[in-house]
Protein backbone atom coordinates (compact mmCIF):
# COMPACT_ATOMS: atom_id res chain seq x y z
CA UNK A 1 -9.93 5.88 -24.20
CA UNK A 2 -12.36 6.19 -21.50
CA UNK A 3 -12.01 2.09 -20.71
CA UNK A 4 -8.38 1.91 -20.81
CA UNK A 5 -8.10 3.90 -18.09
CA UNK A 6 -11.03 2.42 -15.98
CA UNK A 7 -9.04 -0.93 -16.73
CA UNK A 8 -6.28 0.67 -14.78
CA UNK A 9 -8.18 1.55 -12.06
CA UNK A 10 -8.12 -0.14 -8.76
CA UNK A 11 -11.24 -2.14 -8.09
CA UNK A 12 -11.40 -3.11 -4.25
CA UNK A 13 -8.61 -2.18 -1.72
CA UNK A 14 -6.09 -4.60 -0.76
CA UNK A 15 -3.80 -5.22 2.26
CA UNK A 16 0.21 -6.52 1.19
CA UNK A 17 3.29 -7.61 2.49
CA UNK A 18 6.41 -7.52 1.93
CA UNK A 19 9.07 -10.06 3.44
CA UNK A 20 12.62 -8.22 3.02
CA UNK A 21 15.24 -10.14 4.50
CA UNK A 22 18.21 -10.30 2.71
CA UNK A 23 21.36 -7.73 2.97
CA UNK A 24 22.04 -7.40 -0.64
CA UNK A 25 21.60 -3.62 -1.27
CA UNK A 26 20.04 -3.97 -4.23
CA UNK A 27 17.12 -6.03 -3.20
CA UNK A 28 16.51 -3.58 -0.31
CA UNK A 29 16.55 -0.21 -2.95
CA UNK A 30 14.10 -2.45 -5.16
CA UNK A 31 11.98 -3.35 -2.33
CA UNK A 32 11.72 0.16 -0.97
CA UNK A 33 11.41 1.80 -4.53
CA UNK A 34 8.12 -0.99 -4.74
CA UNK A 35 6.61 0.14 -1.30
CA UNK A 36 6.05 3.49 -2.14
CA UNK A 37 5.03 3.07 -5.76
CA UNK A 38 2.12 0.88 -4.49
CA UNK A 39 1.38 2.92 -1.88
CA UNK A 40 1.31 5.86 -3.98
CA UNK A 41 -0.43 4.04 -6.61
CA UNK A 42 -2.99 2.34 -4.00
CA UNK A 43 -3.53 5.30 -1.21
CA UNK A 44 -7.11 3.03 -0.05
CA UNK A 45 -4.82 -0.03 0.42
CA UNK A 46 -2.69 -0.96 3.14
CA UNK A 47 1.08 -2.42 3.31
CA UNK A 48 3.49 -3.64 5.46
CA UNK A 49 7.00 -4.32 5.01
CA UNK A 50 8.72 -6.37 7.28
CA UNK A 51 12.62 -6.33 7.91
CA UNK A 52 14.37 -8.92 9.39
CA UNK A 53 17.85 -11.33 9.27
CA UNK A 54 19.93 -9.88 7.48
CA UNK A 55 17.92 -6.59 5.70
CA UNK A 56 18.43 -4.49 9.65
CA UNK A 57 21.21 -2.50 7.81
CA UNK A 58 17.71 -1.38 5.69
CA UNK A 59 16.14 0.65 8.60
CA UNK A 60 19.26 1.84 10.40
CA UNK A 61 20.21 5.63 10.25
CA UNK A 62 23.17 5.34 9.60
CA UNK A 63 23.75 2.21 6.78
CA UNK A 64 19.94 2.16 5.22
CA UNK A 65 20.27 2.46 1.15
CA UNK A 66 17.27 3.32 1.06
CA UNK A 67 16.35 5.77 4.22
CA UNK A 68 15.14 9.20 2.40
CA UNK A 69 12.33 6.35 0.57
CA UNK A 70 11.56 5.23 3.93
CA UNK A 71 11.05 8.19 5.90
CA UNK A 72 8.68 9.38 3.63
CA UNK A 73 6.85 5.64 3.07
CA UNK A 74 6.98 5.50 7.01
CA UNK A 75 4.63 8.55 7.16
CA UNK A 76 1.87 7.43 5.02
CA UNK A 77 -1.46 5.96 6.67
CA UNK A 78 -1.42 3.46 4.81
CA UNK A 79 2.35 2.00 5.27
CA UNK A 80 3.53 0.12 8.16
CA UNK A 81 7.32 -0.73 8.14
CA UNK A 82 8.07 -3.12 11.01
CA UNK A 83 11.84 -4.73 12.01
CA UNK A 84 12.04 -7.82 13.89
CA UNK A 85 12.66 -7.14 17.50
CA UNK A 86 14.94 -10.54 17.51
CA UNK A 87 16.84 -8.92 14.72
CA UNK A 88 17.62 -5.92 16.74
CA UNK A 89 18.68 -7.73 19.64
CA UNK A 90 21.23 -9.79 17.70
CA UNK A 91 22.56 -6.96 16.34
CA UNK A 92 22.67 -5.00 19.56
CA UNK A 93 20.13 -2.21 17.83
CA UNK A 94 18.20 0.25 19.78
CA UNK A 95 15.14 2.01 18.97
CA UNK A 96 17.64 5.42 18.25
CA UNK A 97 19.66 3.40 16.34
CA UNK A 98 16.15 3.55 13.69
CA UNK A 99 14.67 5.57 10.87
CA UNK A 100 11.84 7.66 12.19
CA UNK A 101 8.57 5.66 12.01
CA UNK A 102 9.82 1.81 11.47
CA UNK A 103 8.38 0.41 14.57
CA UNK A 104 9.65 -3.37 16.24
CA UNK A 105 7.70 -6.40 15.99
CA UNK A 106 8.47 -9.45 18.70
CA UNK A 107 9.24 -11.64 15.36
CA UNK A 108 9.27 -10.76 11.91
CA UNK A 109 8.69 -13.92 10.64
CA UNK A 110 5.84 -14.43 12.71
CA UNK A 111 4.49 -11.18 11.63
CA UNK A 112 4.82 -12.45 8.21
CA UNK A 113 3.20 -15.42 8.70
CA UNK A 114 0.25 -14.11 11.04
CA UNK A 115 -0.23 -11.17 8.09
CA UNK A 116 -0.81 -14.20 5.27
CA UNK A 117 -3.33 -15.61 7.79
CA UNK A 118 -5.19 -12.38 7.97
CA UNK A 119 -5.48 -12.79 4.27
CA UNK A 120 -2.55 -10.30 3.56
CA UNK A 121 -1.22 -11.09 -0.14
CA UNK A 122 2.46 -11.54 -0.17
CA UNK A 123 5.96 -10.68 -1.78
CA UNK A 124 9.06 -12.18 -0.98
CA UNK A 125 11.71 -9.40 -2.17
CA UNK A 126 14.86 -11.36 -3.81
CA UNK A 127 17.39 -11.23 -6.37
């Protein structure tokens, strides 16, 4: 019994992020729903998920499927949930217009792309 739980057992911490960028509701519950079970699961490891195109609706007050999730996820030390500051423009979103906690990033794509060269892992959230 003893070694199938140490198999469970995180070995070294790891740092992840997730690229959410669609508007399908679904995909954004799923990818929520994922960031706090492996935060919760993995409290020594960091993550990041970023929002951009057409996931905004994700961290706005007043649209976001999955905003109770991400008000708590936004909280946690080791979750960072960024929107593309591009994103916001386009859409004419201010920072009041956000969920406490999800801070802007000049590009999310960039962010996603300077994260993988920091030797971030990566998931791309889709249906």
């Amino acid at each position: 019994m003893l070694f199938a739980i140490g198999m469970n057992a995180q070995q070294e911490p790891i740092k992840l992020v997730f690229d959410v960028g669609s508007g399908d509701p679904e995909v954004q519950k799923t990818a929520a729903r994922h960031l706090k079970g492996m935060s919760e699961a993995y409290p020594e490891s960091e993550f990041e998920m970023v929002i951009y195109s057409g996931a905004y609706d994700l961290v706005t007050k007043k649209n976001s499927v999955a905003r109770e999730t991400l008000e708590e996820v936004a909280k946690r030390d080791n979750v960072t949930v960024v929107v593309c500051q591009q994103t916001l423009n386009r859409h004419k979103l201010a920072m009041e217009d956000l969920i406490p906690g999800i801070m802007p990033v000049p590009d999310g794509i960039y962010e996603l792309i300077s994260r993988q060269q920091q030797g971030w892992g990566y998931i791309k959230e889709a249906n």
